[in-house]
N, C-alpha and C. Protein backbone atom coordinates (compact mmCIF):
# COMPACT_ATOMS: atom_id res chain seq x y z
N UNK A 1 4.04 -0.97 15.09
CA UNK A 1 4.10 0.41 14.63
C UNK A 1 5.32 0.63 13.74
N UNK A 2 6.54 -0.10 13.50
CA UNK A 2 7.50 -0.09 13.11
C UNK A 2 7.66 -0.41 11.69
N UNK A 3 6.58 -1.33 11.98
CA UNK A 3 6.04 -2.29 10.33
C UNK A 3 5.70 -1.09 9.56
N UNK A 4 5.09 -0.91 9.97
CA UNK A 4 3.53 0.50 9.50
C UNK A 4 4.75 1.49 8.90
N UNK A 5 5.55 2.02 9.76
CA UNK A 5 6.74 3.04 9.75
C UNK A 5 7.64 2.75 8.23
N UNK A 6 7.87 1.67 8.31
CA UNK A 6 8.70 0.82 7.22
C UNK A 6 8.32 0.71 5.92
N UNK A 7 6.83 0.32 6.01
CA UNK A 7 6.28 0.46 5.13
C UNK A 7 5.21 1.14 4.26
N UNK A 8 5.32 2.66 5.12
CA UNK A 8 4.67 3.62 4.51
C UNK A 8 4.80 4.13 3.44
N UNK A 9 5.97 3.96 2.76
CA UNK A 9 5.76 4.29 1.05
C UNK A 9 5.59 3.36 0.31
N UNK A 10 5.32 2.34 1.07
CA UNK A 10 4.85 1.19 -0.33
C UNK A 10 3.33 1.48 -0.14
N UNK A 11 2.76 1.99 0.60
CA UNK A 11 1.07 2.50 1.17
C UNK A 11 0.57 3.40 0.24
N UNK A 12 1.26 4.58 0.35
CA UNK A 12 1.40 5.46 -0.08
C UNK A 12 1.45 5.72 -1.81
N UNK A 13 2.61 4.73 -2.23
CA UNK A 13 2.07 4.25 -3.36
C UNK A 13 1.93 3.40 -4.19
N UNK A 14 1.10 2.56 -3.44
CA UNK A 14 0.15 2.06 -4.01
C UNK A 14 -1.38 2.31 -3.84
N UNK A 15 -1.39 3.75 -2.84
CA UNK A 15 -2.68 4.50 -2.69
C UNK A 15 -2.37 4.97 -3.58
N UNK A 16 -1.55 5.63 -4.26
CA UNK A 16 -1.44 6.44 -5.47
C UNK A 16 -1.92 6.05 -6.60
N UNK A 17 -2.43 5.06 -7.01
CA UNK A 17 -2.52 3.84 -8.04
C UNK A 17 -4.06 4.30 -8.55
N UNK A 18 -4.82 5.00 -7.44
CA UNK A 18 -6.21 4.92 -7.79
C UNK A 18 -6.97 6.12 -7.29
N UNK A 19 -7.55 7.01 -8.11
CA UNK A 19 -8.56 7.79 -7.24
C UNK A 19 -9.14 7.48 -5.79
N UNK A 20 -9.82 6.42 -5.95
CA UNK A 20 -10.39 5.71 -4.43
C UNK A 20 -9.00 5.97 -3.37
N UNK A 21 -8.03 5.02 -3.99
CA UNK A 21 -6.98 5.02 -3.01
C UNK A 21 -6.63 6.06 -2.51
N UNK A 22 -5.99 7.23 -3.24
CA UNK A 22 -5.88 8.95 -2.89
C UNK A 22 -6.80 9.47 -1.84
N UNK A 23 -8.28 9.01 -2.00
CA UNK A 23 -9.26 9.23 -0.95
C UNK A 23 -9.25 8.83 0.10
N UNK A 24 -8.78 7.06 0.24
CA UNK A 24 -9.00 6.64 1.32
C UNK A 24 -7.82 6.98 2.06
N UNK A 25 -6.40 7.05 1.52
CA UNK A 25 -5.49 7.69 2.14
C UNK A 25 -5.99 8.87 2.93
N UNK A 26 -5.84 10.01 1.80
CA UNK A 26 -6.16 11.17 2.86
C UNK A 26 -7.32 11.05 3.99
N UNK A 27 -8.19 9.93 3.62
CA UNK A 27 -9.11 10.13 4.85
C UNK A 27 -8.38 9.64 6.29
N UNK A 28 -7.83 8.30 5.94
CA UNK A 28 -7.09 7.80 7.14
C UNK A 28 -6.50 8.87 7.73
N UNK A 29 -5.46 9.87 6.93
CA UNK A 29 -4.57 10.73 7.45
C UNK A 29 -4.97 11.65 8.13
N UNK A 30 -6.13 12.04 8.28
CA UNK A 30 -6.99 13.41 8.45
C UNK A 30 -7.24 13.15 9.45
N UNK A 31 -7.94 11.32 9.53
CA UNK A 31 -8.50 11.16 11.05
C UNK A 31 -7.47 10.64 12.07
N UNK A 32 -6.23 10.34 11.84
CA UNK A 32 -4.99 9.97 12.67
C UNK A 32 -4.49 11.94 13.27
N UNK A 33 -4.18 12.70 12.18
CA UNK A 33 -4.52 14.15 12.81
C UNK A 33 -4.81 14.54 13.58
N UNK A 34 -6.58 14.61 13.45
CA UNK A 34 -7.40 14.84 14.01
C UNK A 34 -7.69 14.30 14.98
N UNK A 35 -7.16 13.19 15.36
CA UNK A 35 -7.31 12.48 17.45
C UNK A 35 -6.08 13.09 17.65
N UNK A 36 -5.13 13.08 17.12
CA UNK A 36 -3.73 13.63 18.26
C UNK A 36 -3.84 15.09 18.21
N UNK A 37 -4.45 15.86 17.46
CA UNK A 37 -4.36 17.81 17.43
C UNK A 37 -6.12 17.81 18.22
N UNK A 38 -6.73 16.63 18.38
CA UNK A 38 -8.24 17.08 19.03
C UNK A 38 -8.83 15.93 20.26
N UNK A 39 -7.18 15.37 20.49
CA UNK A 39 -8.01 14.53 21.63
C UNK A 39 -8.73 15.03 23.10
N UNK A 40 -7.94 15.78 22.97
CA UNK A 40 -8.74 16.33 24.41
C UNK A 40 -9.66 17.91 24.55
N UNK A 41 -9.71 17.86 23.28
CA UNK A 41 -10.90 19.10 22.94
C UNK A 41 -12.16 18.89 23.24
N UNK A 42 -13.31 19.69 23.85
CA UNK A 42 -14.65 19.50 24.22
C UNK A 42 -15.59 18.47 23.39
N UNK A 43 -15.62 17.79 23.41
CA UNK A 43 -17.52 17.19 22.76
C UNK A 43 -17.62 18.36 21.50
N UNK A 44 -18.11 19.39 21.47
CA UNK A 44 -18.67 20.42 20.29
C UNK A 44 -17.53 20.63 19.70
N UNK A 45 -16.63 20.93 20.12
CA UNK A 45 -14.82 20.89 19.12
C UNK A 45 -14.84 19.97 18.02
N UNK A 46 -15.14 18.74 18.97
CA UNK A 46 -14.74 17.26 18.26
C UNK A 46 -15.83 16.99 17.24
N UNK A 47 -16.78 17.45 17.21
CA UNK A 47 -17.79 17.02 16.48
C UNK A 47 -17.93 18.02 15.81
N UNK A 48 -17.44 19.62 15.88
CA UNK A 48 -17.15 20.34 14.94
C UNK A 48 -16.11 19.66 13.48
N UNK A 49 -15.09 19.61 13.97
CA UNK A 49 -13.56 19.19 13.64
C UNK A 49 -14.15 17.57 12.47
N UNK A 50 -15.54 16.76 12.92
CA UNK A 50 -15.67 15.95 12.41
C UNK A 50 -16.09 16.19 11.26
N UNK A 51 -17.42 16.96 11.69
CA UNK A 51 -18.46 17.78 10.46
C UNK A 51 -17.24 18.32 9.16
N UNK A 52 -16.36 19.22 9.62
CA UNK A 52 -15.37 19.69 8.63
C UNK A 52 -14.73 19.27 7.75
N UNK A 53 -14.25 17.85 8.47
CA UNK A 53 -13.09 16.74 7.92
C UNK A 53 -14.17 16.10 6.91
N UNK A 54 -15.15 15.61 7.52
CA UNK A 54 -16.29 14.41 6.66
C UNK A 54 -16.45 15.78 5.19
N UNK A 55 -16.85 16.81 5.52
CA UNK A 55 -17.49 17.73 3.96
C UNK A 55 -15.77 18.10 3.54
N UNK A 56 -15.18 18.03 3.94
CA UNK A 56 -13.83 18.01 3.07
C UNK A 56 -13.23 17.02 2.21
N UNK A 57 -13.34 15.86 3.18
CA UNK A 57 -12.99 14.72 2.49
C UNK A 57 -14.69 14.62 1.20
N UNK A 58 -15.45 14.59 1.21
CA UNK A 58 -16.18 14.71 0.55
C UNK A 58 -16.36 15.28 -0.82
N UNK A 59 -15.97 16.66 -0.19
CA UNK A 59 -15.72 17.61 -1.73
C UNK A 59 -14.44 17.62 -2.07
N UNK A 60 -13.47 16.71 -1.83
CA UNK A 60 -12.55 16.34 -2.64
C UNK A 60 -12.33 15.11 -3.38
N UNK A 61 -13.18 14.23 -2.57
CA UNK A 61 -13.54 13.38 -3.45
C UNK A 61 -14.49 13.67 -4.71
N UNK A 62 -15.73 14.03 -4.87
CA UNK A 62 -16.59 14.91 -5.63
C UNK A 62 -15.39 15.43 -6.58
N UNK A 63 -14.42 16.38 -6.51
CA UNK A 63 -13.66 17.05 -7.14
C UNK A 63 -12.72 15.94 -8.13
N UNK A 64 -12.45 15.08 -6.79
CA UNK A 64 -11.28 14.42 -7.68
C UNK A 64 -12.26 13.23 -9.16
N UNK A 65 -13.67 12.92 -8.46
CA UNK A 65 -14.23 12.10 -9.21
C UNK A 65 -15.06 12.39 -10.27
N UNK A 66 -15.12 14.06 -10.46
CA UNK A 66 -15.53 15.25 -11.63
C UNK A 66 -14.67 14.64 -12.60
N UNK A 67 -13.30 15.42 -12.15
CA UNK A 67 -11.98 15.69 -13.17
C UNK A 67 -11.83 13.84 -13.23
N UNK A 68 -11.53 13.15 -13.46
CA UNK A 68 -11.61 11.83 -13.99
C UNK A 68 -12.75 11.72 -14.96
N UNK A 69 -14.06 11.67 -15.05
CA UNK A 69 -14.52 11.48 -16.01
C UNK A 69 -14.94 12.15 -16.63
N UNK A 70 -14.49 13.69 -16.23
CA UNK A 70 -14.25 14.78 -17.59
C UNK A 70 -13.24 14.20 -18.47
N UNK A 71 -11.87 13.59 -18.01
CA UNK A 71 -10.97 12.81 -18.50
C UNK A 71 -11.40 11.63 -19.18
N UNK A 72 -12.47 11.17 -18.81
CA UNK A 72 -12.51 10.00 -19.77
C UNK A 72 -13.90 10.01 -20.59
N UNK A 73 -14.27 11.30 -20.69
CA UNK A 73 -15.25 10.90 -21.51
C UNK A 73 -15.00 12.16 -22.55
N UNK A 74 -13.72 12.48 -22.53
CA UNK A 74 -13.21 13.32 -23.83
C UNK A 74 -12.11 12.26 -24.79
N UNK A 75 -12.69 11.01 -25.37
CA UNK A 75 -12.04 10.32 -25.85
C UNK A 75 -11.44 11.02 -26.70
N UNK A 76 -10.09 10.37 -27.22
CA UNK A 76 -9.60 10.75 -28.56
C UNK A 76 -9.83 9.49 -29.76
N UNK A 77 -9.87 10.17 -30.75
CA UNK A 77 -10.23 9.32 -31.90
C UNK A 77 -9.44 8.59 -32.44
N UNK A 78 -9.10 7.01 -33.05
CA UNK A 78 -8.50 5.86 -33.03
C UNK A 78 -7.47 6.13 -33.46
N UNK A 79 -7.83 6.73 -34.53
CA UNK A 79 -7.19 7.18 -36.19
C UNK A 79 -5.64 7.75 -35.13
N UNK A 80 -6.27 8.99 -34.71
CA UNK A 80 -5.40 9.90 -34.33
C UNK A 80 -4.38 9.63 -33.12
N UNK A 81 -4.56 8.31 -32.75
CA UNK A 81 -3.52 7.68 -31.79
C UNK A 81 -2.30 7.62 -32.37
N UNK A 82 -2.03 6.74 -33.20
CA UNK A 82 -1.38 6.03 -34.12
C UNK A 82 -0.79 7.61 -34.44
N UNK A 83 -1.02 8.76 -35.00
CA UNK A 83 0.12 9.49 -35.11
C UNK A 83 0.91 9.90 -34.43
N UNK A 84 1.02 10.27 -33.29
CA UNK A 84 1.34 10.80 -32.03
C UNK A 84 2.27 9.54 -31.59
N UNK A 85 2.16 8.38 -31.70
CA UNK A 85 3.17 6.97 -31.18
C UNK A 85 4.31 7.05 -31.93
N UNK A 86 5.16 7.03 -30.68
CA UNK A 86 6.69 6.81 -30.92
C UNK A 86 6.84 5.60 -31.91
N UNK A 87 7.77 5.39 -32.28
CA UNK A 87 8.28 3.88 -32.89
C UNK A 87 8.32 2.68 -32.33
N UNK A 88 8.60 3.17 -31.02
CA UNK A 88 8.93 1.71 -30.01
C UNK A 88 7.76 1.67 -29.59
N UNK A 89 6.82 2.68 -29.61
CA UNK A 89 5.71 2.00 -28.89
C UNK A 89 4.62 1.37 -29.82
N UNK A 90 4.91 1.70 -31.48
CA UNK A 90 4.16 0.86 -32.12
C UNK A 90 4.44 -0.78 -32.54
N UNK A 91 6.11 -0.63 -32.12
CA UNK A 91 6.23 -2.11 -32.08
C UNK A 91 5.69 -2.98 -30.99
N UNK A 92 5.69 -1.91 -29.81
CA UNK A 92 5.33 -3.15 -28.61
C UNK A 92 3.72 -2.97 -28.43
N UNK A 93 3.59 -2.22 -29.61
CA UNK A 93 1.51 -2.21 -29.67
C UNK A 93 1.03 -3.32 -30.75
N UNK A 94 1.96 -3.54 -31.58
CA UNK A 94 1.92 -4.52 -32.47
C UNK A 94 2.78 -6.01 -31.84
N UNK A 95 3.30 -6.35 -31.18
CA UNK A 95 3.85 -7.42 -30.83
C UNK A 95 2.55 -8.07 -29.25
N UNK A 96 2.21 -7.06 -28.62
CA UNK A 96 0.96 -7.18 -27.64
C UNK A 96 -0.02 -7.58 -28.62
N UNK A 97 -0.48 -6.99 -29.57
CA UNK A 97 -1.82 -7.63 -30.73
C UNK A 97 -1.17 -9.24 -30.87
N UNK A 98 0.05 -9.78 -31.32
CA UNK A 98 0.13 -10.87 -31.95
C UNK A 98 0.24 -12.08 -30.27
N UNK A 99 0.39 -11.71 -29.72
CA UNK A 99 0.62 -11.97 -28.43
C UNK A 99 -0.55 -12.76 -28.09
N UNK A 100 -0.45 -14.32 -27.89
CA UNK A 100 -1.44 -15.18 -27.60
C UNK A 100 -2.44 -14.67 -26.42
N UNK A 101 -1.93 -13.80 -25.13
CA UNK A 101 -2.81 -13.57 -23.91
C UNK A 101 -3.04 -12.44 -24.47
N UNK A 102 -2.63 -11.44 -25.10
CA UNK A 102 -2.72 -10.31 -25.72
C UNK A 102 -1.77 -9.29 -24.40
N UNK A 103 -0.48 -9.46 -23.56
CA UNK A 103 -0.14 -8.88 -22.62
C UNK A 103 1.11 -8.43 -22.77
N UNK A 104 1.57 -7.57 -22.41
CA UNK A 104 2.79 -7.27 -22.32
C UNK A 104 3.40 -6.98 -21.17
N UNK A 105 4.24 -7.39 -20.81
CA UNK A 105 5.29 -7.91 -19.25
C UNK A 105 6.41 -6.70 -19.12
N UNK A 106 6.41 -6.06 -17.83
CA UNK A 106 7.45 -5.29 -17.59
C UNK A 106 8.14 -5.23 -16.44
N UNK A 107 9.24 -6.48 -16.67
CA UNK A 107 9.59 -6.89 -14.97
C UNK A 107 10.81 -6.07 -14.17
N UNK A 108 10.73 -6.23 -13.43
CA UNK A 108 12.09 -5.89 -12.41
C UNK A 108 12.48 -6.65 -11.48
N UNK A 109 13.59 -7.36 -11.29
CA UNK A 109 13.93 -7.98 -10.35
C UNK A 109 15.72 -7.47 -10.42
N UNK A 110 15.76 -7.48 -9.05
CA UNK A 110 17.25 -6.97 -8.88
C UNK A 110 17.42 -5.45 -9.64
N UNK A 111 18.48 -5.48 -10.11
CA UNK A 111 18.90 -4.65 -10.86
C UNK A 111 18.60 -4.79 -12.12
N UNK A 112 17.61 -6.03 -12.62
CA UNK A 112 17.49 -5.97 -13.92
C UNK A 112 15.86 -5.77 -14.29
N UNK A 113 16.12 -5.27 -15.16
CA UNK A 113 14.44 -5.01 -16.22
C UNK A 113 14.47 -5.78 -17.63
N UNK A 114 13.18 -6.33 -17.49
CA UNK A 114 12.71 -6.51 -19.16
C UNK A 114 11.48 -6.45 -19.52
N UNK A 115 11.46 -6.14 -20.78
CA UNK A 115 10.13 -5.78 -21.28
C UNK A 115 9.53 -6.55 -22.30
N UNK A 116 8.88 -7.95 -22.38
CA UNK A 116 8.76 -8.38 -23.73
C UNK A 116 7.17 -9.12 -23.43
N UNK A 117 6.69 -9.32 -24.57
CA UNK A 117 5.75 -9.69 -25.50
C UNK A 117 5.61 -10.56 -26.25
N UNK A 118 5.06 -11.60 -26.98
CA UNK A 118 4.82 -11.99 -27.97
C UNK A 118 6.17 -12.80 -27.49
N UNK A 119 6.47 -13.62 -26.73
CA UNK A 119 7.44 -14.13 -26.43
C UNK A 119 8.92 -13.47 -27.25
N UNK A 120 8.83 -12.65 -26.93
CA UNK A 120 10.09 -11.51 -27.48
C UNK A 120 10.41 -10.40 -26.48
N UNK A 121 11.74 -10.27 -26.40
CA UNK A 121 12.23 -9.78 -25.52
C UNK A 121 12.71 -7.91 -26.10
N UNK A 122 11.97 -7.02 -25.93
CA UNK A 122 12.02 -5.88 -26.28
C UNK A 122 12.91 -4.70 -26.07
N UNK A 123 13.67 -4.79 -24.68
CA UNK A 123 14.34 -4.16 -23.83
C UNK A 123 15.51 -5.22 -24.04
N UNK A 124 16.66 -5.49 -25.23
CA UNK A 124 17.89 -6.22 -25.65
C UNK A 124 19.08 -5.25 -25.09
N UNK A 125 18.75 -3.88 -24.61
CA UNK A 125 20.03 -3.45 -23.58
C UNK A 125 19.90 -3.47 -22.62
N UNK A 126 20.85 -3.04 -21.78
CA UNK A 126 20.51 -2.67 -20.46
C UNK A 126 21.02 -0.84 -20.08
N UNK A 127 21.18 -0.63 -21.21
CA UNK A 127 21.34 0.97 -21.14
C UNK A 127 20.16 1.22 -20.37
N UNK A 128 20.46 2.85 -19.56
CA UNK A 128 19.18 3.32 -19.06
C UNK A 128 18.71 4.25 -20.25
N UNK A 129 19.24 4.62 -20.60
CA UNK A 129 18.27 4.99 -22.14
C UNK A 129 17.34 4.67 -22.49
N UNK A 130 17.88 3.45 -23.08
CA UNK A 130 16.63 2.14 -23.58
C UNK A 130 16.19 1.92 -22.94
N UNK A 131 15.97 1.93 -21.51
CA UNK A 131 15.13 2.05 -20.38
C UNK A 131 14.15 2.86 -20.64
N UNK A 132 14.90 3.88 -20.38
CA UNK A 132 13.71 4.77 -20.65
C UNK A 132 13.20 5.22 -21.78
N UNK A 133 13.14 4.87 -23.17
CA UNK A 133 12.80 4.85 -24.62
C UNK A 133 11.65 3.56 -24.21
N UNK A 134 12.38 2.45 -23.46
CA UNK A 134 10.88 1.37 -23.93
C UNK A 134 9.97 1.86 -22.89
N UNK A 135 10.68 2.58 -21.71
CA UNK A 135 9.27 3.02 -20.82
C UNK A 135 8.43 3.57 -20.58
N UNK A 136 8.33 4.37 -21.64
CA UNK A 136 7.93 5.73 -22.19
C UNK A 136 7.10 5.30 -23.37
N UNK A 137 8.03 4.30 -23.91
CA UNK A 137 6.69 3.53 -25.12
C UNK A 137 5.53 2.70 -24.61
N UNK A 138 5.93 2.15 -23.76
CA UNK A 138 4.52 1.45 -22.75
C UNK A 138 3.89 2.51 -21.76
N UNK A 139 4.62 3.96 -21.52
CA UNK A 139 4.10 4.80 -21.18
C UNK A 139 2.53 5.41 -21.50
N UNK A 140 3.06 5.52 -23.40
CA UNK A 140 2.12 6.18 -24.03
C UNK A 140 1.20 5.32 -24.45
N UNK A 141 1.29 4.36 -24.69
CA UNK A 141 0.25 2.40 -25.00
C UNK A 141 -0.82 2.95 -24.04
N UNK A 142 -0.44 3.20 -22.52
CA UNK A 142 -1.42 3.68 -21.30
C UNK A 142 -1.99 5.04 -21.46
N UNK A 143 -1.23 5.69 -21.90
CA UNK A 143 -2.11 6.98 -22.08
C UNK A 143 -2.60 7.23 -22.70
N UNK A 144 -2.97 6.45 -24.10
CA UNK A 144 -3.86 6.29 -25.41
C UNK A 144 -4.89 4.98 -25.11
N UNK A 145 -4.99 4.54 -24.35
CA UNK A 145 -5.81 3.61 -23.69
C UNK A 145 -5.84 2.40 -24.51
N UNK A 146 -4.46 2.24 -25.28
CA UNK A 146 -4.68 1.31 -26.00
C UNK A 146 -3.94 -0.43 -25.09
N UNK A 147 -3.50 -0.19 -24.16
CA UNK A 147 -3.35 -0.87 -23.03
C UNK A 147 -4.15 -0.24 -21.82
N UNK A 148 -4.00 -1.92 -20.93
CA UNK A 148 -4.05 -1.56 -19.77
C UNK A 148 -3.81 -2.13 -18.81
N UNK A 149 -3.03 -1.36 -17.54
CA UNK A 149 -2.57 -2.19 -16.39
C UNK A 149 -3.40 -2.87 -15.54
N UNK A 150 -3.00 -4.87 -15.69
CA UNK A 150 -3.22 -5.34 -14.75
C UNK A 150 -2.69 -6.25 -13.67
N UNK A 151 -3.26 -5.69 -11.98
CA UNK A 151 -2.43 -6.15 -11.29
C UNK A 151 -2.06 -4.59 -10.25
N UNK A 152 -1.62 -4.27 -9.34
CA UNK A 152 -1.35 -3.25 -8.26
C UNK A 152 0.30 -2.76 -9.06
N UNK A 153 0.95 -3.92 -9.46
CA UNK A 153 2.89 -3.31 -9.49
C UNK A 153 3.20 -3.08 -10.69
N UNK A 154 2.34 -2.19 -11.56
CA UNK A 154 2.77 -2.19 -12.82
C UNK A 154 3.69 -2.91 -13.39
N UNK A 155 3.49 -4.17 -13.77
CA UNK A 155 4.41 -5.11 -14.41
C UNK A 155 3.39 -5.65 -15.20
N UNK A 156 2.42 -6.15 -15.16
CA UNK A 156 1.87 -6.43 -16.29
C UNK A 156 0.38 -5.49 -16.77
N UNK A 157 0.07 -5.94 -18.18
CA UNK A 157 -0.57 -4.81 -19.06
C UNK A 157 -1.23 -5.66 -20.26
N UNK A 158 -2.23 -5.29 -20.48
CA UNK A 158 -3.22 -6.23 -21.53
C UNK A 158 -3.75 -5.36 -22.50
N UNK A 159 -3.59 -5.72 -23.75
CA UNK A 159 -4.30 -5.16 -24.93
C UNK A 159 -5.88 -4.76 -24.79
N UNK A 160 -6.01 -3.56 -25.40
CA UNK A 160 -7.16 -3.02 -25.47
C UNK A 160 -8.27 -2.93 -26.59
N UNK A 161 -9.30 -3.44 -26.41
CA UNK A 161 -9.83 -3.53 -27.90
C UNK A 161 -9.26 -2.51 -29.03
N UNK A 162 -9.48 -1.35 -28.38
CA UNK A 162 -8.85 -0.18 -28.91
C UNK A 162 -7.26 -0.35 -29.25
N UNK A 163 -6.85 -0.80 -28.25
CA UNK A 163 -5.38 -1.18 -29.49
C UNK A 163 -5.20 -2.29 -30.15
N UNK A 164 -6.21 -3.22 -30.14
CA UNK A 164 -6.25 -4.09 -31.80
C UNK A 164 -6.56 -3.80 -32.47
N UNK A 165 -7.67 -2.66 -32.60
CA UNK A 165 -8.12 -1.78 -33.61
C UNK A 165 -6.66 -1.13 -34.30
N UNK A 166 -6.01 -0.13 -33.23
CA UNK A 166 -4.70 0.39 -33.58
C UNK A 166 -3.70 -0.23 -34.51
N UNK A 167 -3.70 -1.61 -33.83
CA UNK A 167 -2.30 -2.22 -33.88
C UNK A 167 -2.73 -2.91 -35.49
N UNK A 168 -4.22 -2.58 -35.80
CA UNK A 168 -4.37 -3.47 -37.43
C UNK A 168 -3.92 -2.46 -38.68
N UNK A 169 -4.29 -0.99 -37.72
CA UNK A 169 -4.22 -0.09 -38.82
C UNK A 169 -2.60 0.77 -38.88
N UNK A 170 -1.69 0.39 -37.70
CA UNK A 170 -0.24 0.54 -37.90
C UNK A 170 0.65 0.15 -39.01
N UNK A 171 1.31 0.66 -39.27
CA UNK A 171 2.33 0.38 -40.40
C UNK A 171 3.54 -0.85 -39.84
């Protein structure tokens, strides 16, 4: 139980990581609840309390799995990526295109981070600035779908057809 205790925010998020996950979380949580606030409630309580939880968890899933592909099926148009991108993120959208696996790497170990590509190392400070300037440029790579994360620990990320398309028509 201590384990569990210890390691509830690495659970947590990495339930965060995924619609499904968000679901299956809250379901676990609802039904850990729901035996300690209904263990010793009648038969019709308990099977009330079930009925409730099951059409809740339900229509929030339903809800949460609406709003996602209202989200993804309001694409934006190719063209119009490419204006909206920072500088740093068209270099590391263009260095991911030349990039033999087509991937771009964003590690952490210790106290240190790096971010490179195309066997090039992108993140040359260690300012948190530039931290956060290149993280924010691989930020937006993900939110233009011109990458995408693979793997649970966001560290690595693979070119998207859509951003070789991008990365041909970049300056």
């Amino acid at each position: 139980m201590d384990k569990l205790i210890e390691s509830l925010p690495e659970i947590i998020t990495a339930a965060a990581q995924s619609y499904l996950g968000i679901l299956a979380l809250l379901s676990v949580s609802l039904s850990v609840l729901a035996y300690f606030f209904f263990a010793k409630a009648s038969e019709k309580v308990k099977v009330g309390i079930f009925v409730l939880l099951v059409v809740g968890v339900f229509g929030f899933g339903g809800a949460m799995f609406r709003v996602s592909t209202d989200a993804s099926l309001s694409p934006q148009p190719v063209g119009d990526s490419t204006a909206s991108l920072s500088d740093e993120a068209k270099i590391l959208l263009k260095e991911a295109a030349l990039d033999p696996g087509g991937l771009v790497l964003f590690e952490r170990y210790g106290s240190s981070v790096d971010l490179h590509s195309n066997d090039k190392s992108l993140l040359t400070s260690k300012d948190p600035r530039a931290l956060a300037v290149w993280e924010s440029a691989l930020q937006e790579l993900v939110k233009h779908d011109l990458i995408v994360a693979r793997g649970d620990r966001g560290e690595v990320f693979e070119i998207t057809k859509k951003g070789y398309d991008v990365a041909e028509r970049t300056d």
